[in-house]
N, C-alpha and C. Protein backbone atom coordinates (compact mmCIF):
# COMPACT_ATOMS: atom_id res chain seq x y z
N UNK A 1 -9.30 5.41 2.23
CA UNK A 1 -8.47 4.22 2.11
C UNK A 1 -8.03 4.02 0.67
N UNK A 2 -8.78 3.97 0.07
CA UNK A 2 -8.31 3.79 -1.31
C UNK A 2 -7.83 4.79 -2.20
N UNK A 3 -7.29 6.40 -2.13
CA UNK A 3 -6.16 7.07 -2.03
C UNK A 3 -4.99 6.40 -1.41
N UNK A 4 -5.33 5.87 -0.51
CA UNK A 4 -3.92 5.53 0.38
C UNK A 4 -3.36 4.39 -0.98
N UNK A 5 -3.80 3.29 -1.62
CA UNK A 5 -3.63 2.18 -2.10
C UNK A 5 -3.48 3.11 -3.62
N UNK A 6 -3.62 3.80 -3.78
CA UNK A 6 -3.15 4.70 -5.39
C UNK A 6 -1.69 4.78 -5.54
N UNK A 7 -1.89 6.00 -4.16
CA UNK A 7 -0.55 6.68 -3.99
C UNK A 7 0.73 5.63 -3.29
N UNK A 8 0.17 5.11 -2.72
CA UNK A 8 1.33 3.78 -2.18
C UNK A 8 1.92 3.18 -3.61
N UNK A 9 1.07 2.77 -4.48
CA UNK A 9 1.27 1.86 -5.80
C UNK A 9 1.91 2.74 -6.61
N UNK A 10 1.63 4.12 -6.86
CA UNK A 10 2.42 5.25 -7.87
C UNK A 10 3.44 5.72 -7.07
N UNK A 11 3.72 5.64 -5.95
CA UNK A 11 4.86 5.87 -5.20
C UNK A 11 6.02 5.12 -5.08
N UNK A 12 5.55 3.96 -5.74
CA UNK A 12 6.96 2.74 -6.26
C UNK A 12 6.84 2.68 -7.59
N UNK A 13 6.17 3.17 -7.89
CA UNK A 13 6.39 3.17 -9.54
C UNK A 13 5.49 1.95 -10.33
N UNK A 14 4.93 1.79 -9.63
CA UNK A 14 4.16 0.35 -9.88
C UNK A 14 2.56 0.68 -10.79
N UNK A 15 2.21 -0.56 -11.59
CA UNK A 15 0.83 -0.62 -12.57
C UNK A 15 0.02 -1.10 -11.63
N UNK A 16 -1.41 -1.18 -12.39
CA UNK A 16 -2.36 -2.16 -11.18
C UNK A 16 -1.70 -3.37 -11.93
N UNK A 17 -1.33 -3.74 -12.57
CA UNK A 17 -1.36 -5.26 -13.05
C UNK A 17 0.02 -6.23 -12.07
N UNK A 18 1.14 -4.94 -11.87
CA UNK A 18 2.09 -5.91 -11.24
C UNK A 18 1.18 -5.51 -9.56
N UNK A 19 0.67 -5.08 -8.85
CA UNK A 19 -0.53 -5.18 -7.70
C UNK A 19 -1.07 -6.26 -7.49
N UNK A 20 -2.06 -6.25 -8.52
CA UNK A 20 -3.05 -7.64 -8.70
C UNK A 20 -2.42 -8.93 -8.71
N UNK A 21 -0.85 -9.02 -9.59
CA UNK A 21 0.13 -10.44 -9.44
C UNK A 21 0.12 -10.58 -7.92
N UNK A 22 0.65 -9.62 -7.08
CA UNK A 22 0.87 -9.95 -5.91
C UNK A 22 -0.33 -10.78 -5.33
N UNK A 23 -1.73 -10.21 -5.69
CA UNK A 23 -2.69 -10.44 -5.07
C UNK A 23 -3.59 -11.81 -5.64
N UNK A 24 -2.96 -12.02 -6.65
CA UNK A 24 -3.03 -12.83 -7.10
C UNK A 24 -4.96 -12.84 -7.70
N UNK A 25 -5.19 -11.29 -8.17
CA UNK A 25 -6.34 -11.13 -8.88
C UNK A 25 -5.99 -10.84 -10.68
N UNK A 26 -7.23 -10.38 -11.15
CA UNK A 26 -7.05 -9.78 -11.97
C UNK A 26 -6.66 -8.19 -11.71
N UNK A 27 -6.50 -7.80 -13.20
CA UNK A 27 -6.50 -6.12 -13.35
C UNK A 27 -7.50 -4.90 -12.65
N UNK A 28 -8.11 -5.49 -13.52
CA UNK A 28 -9.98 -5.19 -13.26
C UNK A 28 -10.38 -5.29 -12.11
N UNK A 29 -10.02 -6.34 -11.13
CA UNK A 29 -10.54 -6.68 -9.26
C UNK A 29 -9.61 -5.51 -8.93
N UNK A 30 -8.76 -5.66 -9.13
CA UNK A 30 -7.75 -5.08 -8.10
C UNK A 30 -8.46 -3.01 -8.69
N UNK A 31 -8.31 -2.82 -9.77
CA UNK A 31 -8.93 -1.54 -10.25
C UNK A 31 -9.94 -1.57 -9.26
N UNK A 32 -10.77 -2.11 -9.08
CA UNK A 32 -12.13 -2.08 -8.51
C UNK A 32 -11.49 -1.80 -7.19
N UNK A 33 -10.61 -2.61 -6.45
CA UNK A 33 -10.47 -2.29 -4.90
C UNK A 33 -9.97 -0.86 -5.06
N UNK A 34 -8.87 -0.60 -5.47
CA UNK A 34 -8.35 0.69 -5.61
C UNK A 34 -9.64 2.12 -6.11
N UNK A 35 -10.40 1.91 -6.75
CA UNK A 35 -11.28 2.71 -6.61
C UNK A 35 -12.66 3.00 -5.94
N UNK A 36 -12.29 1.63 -5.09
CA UNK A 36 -14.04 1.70 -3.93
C UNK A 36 -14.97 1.00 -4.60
N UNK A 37 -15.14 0.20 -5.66
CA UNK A 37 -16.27 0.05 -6.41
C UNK A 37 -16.70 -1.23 -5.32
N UNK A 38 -14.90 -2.68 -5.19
CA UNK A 38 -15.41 -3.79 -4.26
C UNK A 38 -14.30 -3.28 -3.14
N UNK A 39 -15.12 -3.93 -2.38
CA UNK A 39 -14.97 -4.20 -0.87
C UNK A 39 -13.57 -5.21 -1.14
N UNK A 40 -12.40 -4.75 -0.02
CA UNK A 40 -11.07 -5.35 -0.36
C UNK A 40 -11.34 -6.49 0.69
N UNK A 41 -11.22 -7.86 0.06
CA UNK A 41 -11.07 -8.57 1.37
C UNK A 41 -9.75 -8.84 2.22
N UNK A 42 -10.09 -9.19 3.69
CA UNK A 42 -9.13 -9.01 4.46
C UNK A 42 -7.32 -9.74 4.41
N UNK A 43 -7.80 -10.75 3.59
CA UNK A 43 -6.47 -11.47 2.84
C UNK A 43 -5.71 -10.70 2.25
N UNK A 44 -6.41 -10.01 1.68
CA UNK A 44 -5.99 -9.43 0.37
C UNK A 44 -5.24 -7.98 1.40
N UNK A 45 -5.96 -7.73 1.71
CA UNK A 45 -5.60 -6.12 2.79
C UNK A 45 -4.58 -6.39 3.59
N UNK A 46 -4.33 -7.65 4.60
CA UNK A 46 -3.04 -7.98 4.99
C UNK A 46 -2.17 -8.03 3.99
N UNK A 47 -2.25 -8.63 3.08
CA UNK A 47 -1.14 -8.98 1.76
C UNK A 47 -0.43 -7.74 1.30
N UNK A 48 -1.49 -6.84 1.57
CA UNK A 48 -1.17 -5.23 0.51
C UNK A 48 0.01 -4.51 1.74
N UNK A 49 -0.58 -4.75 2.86
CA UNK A 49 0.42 -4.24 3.95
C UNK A 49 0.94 -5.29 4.10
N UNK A 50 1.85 -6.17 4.13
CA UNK A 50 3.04 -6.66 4.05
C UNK A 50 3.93 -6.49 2.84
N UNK A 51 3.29 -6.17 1.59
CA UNK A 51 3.62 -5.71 0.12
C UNK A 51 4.52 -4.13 0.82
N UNK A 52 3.85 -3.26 0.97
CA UNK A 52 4.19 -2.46 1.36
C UNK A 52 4.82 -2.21 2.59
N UNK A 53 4.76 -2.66 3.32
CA UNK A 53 5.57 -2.48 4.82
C UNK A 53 4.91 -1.90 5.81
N UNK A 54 3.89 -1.67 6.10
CA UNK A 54 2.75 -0.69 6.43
C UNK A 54 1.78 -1.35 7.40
N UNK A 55 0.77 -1.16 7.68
CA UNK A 55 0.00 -1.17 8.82
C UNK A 55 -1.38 -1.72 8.08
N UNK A 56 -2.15 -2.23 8.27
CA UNK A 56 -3.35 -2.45 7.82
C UNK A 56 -4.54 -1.20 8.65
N UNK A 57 -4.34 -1.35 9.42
CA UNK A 57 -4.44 0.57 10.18
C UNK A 57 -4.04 1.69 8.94
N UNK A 58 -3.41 1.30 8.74
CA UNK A 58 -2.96 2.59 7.41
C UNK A 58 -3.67 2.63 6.19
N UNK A 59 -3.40 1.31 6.15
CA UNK A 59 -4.15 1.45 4.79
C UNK A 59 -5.96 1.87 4.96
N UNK A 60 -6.11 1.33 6.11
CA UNK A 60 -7.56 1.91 5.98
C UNK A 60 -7.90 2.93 6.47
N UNK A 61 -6.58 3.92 6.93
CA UNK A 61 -6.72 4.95 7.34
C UNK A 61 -7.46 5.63 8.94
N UNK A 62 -6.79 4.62 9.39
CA UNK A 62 -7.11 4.35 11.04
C UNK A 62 -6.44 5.68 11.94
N UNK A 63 -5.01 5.56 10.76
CA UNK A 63 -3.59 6.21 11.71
C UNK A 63 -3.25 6.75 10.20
N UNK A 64 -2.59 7.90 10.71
CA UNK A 64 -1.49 8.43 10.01
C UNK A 64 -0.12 8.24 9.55
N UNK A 65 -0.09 7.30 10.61
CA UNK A 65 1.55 6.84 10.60
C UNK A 65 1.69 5.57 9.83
N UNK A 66 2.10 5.50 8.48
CA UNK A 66 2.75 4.55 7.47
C UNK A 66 3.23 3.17 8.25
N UNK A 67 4.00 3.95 9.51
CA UNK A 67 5.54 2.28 9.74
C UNK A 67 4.31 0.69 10.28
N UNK A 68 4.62 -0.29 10.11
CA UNK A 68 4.35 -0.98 10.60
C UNK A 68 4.17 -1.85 11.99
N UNK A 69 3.13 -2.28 12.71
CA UNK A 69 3.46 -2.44 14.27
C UNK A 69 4.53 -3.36 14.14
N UNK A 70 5.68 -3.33 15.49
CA UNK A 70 6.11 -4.11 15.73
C UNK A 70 5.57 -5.90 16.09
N UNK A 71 6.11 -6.52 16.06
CA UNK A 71 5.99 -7.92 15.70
C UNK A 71 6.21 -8.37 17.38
């Protein structure tokens, strides 16, 4: 999962710091989710897949498939 949240973030060109704005953490938290150290909470994990367009399935690596469920 947290490959998936690297490469999603360097794949837009993005820092952890504009990440963490979204998430409304620090640098450092959000570093920590992105490298496994904390446990992402589930707010935060919906937030990241709607940030991205994506699946919360994806991000935790449920599925392979990026697109998001339909609504």
């Amino acid at each position: 999962m947290y490959r998936r949240l690297r490469d999603l973030r360097e794949d837009r060109d993005l820092n952890q710091q504009a990440v963490a704005a979204v998430l409304h953490v620090s640098q450092a938290t959000y570093s920590r989710y992105e490298s496994g150290a904390l446990d992402i909470p589930s707010a935060a994990l919906i937030a990241l897949a709607q940030f991205y367009g994506t699946s919360t399935d994806y991000l935790l690596g449920l599925t392979s498939n990026p697109a998001p469920y339909p609504l």
